[in-house]
C-alpha atoms as a PDB file:
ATOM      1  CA  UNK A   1       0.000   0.000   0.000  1.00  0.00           C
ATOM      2  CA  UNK A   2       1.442   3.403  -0.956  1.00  0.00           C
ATOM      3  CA  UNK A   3       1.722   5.724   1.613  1.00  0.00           C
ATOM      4  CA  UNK A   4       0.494   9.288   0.530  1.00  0.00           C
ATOM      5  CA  UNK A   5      -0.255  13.069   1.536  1.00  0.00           C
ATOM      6  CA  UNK A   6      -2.571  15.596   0.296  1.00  0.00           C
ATOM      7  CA  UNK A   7      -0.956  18.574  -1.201  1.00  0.00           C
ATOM      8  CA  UNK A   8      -2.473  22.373  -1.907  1.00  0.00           C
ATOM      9  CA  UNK A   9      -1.200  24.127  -4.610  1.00  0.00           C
ATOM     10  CA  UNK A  10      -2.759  27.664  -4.969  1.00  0.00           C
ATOM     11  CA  UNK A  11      -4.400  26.941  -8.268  1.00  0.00           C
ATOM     12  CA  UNK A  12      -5.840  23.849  -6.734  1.00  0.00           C
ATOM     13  CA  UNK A  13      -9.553  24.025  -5.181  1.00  0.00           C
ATOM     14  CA  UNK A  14      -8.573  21.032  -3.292  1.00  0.00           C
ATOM     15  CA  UNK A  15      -5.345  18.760  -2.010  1.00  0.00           C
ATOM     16  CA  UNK A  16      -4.232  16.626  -4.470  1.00  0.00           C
ATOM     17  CA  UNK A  17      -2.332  12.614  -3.575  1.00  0.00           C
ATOM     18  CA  UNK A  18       0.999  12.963  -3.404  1.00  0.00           C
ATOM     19  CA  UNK A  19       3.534  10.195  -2.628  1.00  0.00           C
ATOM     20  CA  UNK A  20       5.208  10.476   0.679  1.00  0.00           C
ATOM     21  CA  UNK A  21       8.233   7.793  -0.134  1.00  0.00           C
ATOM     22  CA  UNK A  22       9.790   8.391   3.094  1.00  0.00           C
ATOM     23  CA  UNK A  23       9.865  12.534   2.625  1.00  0.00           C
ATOM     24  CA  UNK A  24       9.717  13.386   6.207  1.00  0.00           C
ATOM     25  CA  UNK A  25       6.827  15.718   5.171  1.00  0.00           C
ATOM     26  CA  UNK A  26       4.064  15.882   7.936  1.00  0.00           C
ATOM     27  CA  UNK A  27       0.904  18.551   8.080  1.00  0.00           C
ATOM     28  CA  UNK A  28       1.828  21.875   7.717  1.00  0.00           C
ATOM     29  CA  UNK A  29       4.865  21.566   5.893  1.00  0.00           C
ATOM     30  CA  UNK A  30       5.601  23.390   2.376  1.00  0.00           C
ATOM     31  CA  UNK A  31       7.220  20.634   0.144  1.00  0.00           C
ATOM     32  CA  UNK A  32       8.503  20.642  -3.534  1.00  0.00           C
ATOM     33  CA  UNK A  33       6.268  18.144  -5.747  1.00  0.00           C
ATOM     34  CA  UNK A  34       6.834  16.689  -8.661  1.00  0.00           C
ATOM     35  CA  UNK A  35       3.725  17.363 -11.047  1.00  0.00           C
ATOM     36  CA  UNK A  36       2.575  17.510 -14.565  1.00  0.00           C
ATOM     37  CA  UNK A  37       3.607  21.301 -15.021  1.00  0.00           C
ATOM     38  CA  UNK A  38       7.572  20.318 -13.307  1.00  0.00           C
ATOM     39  CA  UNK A  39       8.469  20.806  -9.946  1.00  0.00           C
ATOM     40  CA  UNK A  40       6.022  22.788  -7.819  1.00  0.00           C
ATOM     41  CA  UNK A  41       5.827  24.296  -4.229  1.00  0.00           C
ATOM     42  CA  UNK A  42       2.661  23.017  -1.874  1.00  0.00           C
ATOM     43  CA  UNK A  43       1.570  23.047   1.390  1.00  0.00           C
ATOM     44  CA  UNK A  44       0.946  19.756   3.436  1.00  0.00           C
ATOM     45  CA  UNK A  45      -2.992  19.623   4.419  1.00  0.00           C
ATOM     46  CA  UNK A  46      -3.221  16.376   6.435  1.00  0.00           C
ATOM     47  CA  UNK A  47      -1.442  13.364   7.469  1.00  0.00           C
ATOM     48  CA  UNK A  48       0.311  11.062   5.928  1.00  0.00           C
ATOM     49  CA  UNK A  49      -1.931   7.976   5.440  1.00  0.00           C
ATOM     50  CA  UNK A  50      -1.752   4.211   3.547  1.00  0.00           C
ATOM     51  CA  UNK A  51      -4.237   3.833   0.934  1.00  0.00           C
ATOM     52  CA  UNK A  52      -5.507   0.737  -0.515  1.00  0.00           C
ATOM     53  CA  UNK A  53      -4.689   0.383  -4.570  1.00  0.00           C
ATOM     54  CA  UNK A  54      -8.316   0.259  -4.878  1.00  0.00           C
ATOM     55  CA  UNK A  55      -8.595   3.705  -3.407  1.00  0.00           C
ATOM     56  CA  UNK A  56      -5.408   5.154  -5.129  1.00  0.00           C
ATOM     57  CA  UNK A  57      -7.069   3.948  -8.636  1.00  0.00           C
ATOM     58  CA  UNK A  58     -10.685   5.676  -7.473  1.00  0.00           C
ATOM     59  CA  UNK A  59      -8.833   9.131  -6.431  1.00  0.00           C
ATOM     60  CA  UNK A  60      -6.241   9.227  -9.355  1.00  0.00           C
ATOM     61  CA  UNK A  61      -7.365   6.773 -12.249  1.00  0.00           C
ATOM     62  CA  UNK A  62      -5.209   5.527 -14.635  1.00  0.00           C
ATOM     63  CA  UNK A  63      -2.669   8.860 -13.435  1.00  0.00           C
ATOM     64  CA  UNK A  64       1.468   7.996 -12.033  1.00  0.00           C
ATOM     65  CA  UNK A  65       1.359   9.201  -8.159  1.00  0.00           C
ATOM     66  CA  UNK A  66       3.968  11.568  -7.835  1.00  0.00           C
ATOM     67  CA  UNK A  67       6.109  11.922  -5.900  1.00  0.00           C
ATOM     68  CA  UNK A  68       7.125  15.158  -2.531  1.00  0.00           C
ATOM     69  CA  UNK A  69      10.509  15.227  -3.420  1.00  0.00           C
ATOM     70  CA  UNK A  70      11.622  16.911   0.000  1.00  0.00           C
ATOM     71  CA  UNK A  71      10.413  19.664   2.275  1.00  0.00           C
ATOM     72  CA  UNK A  72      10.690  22.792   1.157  1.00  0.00           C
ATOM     73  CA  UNK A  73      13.737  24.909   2.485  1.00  0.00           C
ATOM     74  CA  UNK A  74      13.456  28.814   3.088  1.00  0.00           C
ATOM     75  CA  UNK A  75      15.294  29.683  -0.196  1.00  0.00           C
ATOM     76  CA  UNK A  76      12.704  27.419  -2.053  1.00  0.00           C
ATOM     77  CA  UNK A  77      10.193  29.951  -0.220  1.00  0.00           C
ATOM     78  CA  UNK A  78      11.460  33.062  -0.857  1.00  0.00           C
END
């Protein structure tokens, strides 16, 4: 089971499945994210949490999960 967290972006209207893979990321956190449009800065919005595949598959379809990268640093948020 992959372990995930939602991330924010701020042209998101909700958190979108990110994979944690061991990124030390927790709630709250800003973390760089590998998406579709390269890598991205998002904020954290709840808990890390193991999802079935069945779920992953329902949230994301036939989409790659990808991956927090690592938690953002204050010269990535500047």
């Amino acid at each position: 089971m992959p372990a995930v967290v939602p991330v924010k972006f701020s042209y998101a209207a909700r958190g979108l499945w990110f994979d944690w893979s061991d990124s030390g990321a927790q709630e709250g956190d800003h973390v760089i994210c590998q998406t579709e449009r390269g890598q991205e800065i998002g904020l954290v919005i709840d808990d890390v949490r193991d999802v079935t595949d069945d779920e992953l598959t329902d949230t994301i379809g036939d989409a790659e999960l990808k991956p927090v990268l690592r938690v953002a640093s204050l010269e990535d948020l500047e």
